[in-house]
N, C-alpha and C. Protein backbone atom coordinates (compact mmCIF):
# COMPACT_ATOMS: atom_id res chain seq x y z
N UNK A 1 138.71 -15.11 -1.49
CA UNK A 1 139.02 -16.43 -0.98
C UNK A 1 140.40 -16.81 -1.50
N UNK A 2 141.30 -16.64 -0.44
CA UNK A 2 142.84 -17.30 -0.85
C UNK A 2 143.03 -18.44 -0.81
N UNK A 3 142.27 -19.28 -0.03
CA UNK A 3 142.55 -20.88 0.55
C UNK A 3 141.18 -21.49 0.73
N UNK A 4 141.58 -22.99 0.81
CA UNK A 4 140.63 -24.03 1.23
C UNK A 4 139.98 -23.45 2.03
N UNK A 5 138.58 -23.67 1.80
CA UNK A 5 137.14 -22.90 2.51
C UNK A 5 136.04 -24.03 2.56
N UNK A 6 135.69 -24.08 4.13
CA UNK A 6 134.33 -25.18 4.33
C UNK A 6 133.29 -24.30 4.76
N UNK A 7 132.26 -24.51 4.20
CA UNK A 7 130.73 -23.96 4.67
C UNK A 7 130.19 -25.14 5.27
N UNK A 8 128.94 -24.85 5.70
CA UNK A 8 127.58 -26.04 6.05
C UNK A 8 126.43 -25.45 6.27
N UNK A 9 125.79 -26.12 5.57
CA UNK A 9 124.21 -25.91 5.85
C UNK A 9 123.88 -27.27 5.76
N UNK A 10 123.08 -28.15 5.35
CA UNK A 10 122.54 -29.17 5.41
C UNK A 10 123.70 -30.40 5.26
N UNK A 11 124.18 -30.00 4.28
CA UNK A 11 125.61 -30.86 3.55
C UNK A 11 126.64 -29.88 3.83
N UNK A 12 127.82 -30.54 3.33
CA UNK A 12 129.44 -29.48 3.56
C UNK A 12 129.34 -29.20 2.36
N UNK A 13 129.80 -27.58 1.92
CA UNK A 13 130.80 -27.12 0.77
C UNK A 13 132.46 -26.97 0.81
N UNK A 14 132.80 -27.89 -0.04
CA UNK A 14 134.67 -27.38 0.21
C UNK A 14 134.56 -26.63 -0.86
N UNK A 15 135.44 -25.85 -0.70
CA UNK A 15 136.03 -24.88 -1.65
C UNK A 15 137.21 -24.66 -1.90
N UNK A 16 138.16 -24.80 -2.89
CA UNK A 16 139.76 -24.94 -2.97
C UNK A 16 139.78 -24.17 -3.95
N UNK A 17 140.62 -23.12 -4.25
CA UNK A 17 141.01 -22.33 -5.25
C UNK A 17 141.65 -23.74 -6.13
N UNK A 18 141.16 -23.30 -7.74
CA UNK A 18 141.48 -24.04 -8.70
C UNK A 18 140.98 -25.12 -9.18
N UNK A 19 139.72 -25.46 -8.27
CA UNK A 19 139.19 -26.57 -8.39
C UNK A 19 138.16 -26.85 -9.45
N UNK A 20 137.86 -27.68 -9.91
CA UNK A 20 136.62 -27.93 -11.01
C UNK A 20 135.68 -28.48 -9.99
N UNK A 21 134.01 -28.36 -10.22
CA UNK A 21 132.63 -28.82 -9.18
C UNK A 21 132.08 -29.26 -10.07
N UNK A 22 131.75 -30.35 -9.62
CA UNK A 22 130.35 -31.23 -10.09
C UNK A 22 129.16 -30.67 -9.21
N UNK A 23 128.24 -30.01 -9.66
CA UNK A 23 126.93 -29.26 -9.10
C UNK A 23 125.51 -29.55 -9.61
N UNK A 24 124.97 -29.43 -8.65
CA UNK A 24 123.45 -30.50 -8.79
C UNK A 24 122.42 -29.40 -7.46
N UNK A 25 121.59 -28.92 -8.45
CA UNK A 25 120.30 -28.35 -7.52
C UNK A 25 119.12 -28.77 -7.78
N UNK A 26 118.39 -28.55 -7.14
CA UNK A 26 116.76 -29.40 -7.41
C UNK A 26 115.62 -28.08 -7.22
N UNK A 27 114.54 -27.85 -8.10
CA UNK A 27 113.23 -26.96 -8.02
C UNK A 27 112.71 -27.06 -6.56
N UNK A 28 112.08 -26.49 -5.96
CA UNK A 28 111.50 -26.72 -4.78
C UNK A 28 109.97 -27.44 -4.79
N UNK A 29 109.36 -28.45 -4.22
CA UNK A 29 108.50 -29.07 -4.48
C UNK A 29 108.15 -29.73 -5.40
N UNK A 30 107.04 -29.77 -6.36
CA UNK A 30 106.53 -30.55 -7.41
C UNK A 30 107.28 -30.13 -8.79
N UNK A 31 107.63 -28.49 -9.04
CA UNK A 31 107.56 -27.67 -9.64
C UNK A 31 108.07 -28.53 -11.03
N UNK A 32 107.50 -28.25 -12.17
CA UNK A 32 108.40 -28.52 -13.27
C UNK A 32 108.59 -27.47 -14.36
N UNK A 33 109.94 -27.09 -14.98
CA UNK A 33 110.17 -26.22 -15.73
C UNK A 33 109.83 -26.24 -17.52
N UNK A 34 109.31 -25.22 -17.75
CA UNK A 34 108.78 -25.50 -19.06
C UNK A 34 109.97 -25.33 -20.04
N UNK A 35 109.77 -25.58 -21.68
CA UNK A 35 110.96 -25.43 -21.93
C UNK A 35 111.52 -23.99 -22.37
N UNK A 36 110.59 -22.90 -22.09
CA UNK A 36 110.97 -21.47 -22.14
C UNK A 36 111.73 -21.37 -20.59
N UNK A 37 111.22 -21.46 -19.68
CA UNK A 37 111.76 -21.75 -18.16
C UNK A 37 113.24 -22.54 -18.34
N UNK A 38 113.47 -23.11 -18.88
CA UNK A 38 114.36 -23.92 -19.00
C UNK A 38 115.92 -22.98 -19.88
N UNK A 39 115.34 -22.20 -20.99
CA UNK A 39 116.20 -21.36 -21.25
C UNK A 39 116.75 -20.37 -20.82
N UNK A 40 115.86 -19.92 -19.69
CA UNK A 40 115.45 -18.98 -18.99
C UNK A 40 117.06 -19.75 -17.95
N UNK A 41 116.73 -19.97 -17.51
CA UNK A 41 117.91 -20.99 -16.61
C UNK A 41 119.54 -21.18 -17.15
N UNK A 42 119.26 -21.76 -18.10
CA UNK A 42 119.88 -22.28 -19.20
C UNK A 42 120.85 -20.88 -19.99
N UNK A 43 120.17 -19.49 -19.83
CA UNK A 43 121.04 -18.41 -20.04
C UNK A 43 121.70 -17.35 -18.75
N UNK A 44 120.82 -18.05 -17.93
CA UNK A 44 121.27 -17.48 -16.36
C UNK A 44 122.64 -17.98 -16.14
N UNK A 45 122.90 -19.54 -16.40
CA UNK A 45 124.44 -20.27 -16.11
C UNK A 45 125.05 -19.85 -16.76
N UNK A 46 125.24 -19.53 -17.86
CA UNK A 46 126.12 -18.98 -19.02
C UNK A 46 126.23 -17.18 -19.07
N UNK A 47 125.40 -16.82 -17.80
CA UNK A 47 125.92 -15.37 -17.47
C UNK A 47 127.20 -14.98 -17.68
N UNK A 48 127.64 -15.62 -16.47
CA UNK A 48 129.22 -15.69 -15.84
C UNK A 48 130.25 -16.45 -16.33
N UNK A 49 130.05 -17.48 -17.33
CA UNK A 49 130.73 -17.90 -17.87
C UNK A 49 131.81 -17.19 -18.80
N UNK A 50 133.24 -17.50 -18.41
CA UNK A 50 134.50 -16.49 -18.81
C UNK A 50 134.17 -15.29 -17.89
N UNK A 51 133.69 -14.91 -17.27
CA UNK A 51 134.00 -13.74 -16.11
C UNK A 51 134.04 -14.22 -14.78
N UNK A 52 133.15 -15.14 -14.39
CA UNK A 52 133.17 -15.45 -12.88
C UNK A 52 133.25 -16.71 -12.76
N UNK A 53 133.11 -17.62 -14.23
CA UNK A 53 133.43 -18.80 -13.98
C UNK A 53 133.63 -19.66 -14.98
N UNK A 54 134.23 -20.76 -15.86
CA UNK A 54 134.24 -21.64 -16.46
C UNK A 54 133.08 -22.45 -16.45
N UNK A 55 132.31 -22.68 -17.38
CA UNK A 55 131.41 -23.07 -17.30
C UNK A 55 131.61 -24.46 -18.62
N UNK A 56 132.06 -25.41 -17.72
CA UNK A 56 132.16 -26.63 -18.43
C UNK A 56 131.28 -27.34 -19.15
N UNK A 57 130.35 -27.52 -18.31
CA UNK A 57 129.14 -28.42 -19.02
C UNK A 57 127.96 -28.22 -18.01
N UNK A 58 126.42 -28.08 -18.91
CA UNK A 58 125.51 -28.40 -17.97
C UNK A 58 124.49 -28.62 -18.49
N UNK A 59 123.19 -28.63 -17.82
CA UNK A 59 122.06 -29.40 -18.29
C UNK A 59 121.22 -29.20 -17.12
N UNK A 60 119.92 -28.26 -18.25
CA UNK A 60 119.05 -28.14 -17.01
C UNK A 60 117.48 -29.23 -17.37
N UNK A 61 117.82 -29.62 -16.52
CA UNK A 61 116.31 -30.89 -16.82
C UNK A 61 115.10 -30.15 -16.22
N UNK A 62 114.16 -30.97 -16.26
CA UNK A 62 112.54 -29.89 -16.22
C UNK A 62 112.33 -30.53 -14.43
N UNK A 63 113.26 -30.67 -13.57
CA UNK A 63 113.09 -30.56 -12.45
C UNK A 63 114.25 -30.28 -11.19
N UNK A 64 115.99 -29.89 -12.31
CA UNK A 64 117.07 -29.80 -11.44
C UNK A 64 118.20 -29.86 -12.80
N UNK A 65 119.08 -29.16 -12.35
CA UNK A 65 120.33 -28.81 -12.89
C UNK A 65 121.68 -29.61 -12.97
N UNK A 66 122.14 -29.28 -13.37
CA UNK A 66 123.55 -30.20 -12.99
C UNK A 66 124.72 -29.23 -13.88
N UNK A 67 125.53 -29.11 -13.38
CA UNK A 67 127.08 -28.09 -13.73
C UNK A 67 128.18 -28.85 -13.58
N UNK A 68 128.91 -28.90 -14.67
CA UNK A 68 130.68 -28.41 -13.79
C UNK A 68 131.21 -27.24 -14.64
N UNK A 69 132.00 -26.84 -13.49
CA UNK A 69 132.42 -25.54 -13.42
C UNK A 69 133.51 -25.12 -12.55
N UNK A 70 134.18 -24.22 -13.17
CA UNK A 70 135.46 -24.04 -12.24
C UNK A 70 135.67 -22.62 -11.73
N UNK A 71 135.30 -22.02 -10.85
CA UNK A 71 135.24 -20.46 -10.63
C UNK A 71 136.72 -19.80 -10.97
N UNK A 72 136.41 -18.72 -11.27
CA UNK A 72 138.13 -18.02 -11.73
C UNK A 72 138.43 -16.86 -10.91
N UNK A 73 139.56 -16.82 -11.56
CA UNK A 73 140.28 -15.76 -10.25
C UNK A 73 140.16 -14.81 -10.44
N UNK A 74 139.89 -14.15 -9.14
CA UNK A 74 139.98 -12.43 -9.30
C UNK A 74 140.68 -11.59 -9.82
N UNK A 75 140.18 -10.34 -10.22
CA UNK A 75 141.74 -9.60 -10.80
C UNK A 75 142.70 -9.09 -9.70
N UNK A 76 141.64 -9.07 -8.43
CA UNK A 76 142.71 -8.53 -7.01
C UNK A 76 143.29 -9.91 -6.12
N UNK A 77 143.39 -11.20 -6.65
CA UNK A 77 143.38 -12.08 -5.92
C UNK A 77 142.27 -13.22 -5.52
N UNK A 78 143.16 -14.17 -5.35
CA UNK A 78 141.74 -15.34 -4.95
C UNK A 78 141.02 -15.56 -6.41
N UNK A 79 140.11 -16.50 -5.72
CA UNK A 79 139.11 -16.60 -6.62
C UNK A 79 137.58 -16.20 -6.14
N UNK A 80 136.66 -16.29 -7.43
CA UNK A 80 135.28 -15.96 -7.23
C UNK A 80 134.76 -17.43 -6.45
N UNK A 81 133.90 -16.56 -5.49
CA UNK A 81 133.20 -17.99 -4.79
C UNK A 81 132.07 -18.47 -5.48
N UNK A 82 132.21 -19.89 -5.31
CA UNK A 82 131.13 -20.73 -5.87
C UNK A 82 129.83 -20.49 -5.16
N UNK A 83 129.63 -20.25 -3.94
CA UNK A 83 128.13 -20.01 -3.50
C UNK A 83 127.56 -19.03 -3.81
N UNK A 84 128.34 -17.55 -4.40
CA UNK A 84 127.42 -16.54 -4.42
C UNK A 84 127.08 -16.47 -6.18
N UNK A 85 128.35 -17.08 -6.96
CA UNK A 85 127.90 -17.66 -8.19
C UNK A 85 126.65 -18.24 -8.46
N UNK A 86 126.39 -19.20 -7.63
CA UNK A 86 125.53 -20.01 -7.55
C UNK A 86 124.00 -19.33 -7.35
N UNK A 87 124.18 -18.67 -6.19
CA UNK A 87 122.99 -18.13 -5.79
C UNK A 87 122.60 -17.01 -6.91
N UNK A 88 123.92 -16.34 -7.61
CA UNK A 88 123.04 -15.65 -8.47
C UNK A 88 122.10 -15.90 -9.46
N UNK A 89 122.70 -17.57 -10.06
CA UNK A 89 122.12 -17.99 -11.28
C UNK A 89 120.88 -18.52 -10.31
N UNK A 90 120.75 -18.83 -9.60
CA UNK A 90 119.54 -19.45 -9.27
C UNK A 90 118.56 -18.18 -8.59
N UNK A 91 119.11 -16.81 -8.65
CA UNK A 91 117.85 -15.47 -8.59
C UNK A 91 117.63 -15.08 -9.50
N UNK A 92 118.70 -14.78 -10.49
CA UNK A 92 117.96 -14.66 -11.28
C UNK A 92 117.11 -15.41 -12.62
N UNK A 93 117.69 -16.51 -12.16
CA UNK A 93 116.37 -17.56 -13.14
C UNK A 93 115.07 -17.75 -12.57
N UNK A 94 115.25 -17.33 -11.17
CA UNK A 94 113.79 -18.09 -10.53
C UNK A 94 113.38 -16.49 -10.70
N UNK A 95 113.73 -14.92 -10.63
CA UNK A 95 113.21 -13.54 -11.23
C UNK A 95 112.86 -13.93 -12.29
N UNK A 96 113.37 -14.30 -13.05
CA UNK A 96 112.78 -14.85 -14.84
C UNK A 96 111.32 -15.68 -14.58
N UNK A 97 111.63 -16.80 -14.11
CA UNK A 97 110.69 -17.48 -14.36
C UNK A 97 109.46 -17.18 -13.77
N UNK A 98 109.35 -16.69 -12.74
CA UNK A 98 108.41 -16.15 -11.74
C UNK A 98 107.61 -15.17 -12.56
N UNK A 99 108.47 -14.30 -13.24
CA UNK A 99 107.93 -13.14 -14.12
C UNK A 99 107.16 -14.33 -15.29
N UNK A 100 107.59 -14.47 -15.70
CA UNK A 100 106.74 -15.32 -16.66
C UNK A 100 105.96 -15.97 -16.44
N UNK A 101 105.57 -16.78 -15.39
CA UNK A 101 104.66 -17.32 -14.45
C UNK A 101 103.22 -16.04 -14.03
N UNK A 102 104.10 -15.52 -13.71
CA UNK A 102 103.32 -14.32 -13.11
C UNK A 102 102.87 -14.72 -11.59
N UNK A 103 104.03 -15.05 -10.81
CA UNK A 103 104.21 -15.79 -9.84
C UNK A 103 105.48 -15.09 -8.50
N UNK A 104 105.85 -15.16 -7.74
CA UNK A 104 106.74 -14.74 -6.81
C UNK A 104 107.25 -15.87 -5.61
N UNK A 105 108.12 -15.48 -5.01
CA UNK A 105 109.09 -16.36 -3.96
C UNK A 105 110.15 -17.09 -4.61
N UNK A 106 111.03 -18.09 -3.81
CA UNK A 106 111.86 -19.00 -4.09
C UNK A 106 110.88 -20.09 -5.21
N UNK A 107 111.81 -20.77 -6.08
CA UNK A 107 111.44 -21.74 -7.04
C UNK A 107 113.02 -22.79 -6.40
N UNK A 108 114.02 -22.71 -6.15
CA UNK A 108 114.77 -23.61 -6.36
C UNK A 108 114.87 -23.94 -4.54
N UNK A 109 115.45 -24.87 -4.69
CA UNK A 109 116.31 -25.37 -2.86
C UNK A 109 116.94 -24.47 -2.42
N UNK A 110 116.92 -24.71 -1.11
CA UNK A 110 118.06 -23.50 -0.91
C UNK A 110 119.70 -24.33 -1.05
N UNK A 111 119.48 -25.46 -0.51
CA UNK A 111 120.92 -26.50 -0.65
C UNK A 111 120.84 -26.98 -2.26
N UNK A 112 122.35 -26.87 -2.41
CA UNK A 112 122.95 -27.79 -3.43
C UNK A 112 123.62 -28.96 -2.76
N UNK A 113 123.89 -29.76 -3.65
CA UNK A 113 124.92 -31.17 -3.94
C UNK A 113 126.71 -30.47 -4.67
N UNK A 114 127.56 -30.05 -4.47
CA UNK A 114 128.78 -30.08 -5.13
C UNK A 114 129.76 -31.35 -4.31
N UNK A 115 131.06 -31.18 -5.86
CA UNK A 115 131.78 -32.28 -5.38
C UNK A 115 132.93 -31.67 -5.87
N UNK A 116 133.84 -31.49 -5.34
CA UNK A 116 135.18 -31.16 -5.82
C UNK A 116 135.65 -32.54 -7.21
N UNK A 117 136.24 -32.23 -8.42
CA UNK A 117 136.20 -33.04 -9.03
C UNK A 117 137.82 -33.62 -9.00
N UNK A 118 137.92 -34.50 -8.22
CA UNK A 118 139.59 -35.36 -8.30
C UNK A 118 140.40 -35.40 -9.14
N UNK A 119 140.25 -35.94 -10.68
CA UNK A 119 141.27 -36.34 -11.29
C UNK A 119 140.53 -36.03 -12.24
N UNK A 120 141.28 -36.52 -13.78
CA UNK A 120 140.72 -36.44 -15.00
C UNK A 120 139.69 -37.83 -15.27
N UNK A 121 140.09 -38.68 -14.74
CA UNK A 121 138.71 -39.86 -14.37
C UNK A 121 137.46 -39.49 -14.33
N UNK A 122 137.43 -38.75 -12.87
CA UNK A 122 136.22 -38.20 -12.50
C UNK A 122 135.80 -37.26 -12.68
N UNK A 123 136.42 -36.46 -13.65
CA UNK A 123 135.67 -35.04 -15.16
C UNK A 123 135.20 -35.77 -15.78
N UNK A 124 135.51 -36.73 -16.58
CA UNK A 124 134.86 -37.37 -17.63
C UNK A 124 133.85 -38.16 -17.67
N UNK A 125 133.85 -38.70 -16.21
CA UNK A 125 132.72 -39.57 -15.81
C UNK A 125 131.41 -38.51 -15.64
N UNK A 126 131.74 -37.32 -15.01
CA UNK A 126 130.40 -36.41 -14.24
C UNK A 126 130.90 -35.60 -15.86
N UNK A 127 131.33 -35.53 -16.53
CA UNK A 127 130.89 -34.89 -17.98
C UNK A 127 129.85 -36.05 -19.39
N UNK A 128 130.41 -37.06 -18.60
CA UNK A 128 129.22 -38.19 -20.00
C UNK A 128 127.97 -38.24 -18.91
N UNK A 129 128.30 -37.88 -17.60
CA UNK A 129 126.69 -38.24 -16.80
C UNK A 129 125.65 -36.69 -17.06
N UNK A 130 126.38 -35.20 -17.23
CA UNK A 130 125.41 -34.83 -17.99
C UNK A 130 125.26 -34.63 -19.18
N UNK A 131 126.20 -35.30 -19.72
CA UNK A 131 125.72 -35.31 -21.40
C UNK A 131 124.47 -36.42 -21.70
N UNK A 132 124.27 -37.02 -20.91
CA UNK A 132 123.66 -38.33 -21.04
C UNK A 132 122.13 -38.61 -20.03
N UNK A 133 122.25 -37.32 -19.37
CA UNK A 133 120.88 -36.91 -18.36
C UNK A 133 119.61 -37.06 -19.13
N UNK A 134 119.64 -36.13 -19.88
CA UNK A 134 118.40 -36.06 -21.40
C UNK A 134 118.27 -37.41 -21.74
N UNK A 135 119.07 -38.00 -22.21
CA UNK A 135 119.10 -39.51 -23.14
C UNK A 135 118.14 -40.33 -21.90
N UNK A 136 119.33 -40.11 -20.68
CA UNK A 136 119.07 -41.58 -19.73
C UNK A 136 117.05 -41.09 -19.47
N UNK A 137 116.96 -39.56 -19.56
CA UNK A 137 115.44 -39.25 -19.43
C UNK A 137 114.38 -39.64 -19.81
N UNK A 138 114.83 -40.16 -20.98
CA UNK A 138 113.88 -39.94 -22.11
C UNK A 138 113.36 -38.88 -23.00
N UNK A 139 114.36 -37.64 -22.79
CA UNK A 139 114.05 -36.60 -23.37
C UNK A 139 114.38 -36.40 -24.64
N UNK A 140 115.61 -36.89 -24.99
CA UNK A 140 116.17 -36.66 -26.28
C UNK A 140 116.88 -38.14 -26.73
N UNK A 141 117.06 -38.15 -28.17
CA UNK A 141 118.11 -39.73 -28.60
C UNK A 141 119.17 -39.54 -28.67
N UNK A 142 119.89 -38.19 -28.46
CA UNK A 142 121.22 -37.88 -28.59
C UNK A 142 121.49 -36.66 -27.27
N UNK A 143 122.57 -36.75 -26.93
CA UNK A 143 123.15 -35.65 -26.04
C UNK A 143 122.89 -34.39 -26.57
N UNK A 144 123.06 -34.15 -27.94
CA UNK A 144 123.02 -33.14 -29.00
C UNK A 144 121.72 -32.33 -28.96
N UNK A 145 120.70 -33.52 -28.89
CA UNK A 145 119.06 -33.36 -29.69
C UNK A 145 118.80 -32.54 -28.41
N UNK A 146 119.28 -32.55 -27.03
CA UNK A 146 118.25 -31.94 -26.21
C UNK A 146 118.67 -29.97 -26.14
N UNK A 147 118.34 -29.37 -26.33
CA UNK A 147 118.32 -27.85 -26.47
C UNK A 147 119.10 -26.88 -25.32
N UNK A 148 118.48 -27.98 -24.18
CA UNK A 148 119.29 -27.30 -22.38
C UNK A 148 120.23 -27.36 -22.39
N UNK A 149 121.21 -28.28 -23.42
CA UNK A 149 122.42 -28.64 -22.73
C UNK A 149 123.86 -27.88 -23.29
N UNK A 150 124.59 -27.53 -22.36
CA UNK A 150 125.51 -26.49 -22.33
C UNK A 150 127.33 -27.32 -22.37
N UNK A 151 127.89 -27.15 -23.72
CA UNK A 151 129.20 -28.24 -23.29
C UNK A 151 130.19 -27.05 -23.84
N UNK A 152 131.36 -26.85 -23.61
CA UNK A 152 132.29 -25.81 -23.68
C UNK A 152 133.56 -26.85 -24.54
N UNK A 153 133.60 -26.23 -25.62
CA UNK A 153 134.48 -27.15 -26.38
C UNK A 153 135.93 -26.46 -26.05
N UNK A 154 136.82 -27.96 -25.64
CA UNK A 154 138.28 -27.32 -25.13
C UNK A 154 139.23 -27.76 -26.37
């Protein structure tokens, strides 16, 4: 991918080389993730992190995810695409979890939510909103205390 790229499936994906994403997926149905499931996830995003992608910040809650992240560039050009990034962490966490379940099929949506992130405003805003997912949950009293959460110190 050399240039600005639009997909669609339910919602639009833009895609711009260089860009930072605010990313948000949801479990499929009722499902809720335990907190082994959750690491399980939680080491799937941090695969690719420094090889296929910057992995800014994230936080996987016990029913949907949330990322930012900035895909990086190839060594032949372009950059790595965000959808097949995407789709990997979400096979092989839902292979993980399934195995542990002792269970099979899709676990996540097939659609995401991304947002190209504008300015340094709107990093910081979608970086205190998932530092603050857990808290606003009720899961944890500090951003710190909750275990899922993934922040990349710059």
């Amino acid at each position: 991918m050399h240039s600005f790229k639009i997909t669609r499936r339910n919602l639009p994906h833009w895609q711009k080389p260089g860009s930072i994403y605010f990313i948000t997926w949801r479990l499929k149905s009722n499902h809720i993730l335990s907190e082994e499931e959750r690491q399980i996830t939680l080491q799937a995003l941090r695969y690719w992190d420094n090889s296929k992608w910057s992995l800014l910040a994230a936080v996987v809650m016990p029913d949907h995810v949330h990322v930012l992240a900035q895909p990086l560039p190839k060594p032949g050009g372009g950059v790595f695409d965000l959808a097949e990034i995407i789709h990997s962490v979400k096979r092989h966490s839902a292979r993980g979890i399934n195995q542990l379940r002792g269970t099979q099929g899709p676990l996540w949506q097939d659609e995401r939510f991304d947002r190209i992130v504008r300015d340094e405003t709107e990093f910081l805003e979608k970086w205190q909103y998932i530092r603050n997912n857990p808290v606003k949950a009720g899961l944890a009293g500090q951003p710190e205390d909750y275990p899922w959460l993934h922040e990349k110190c710059t």
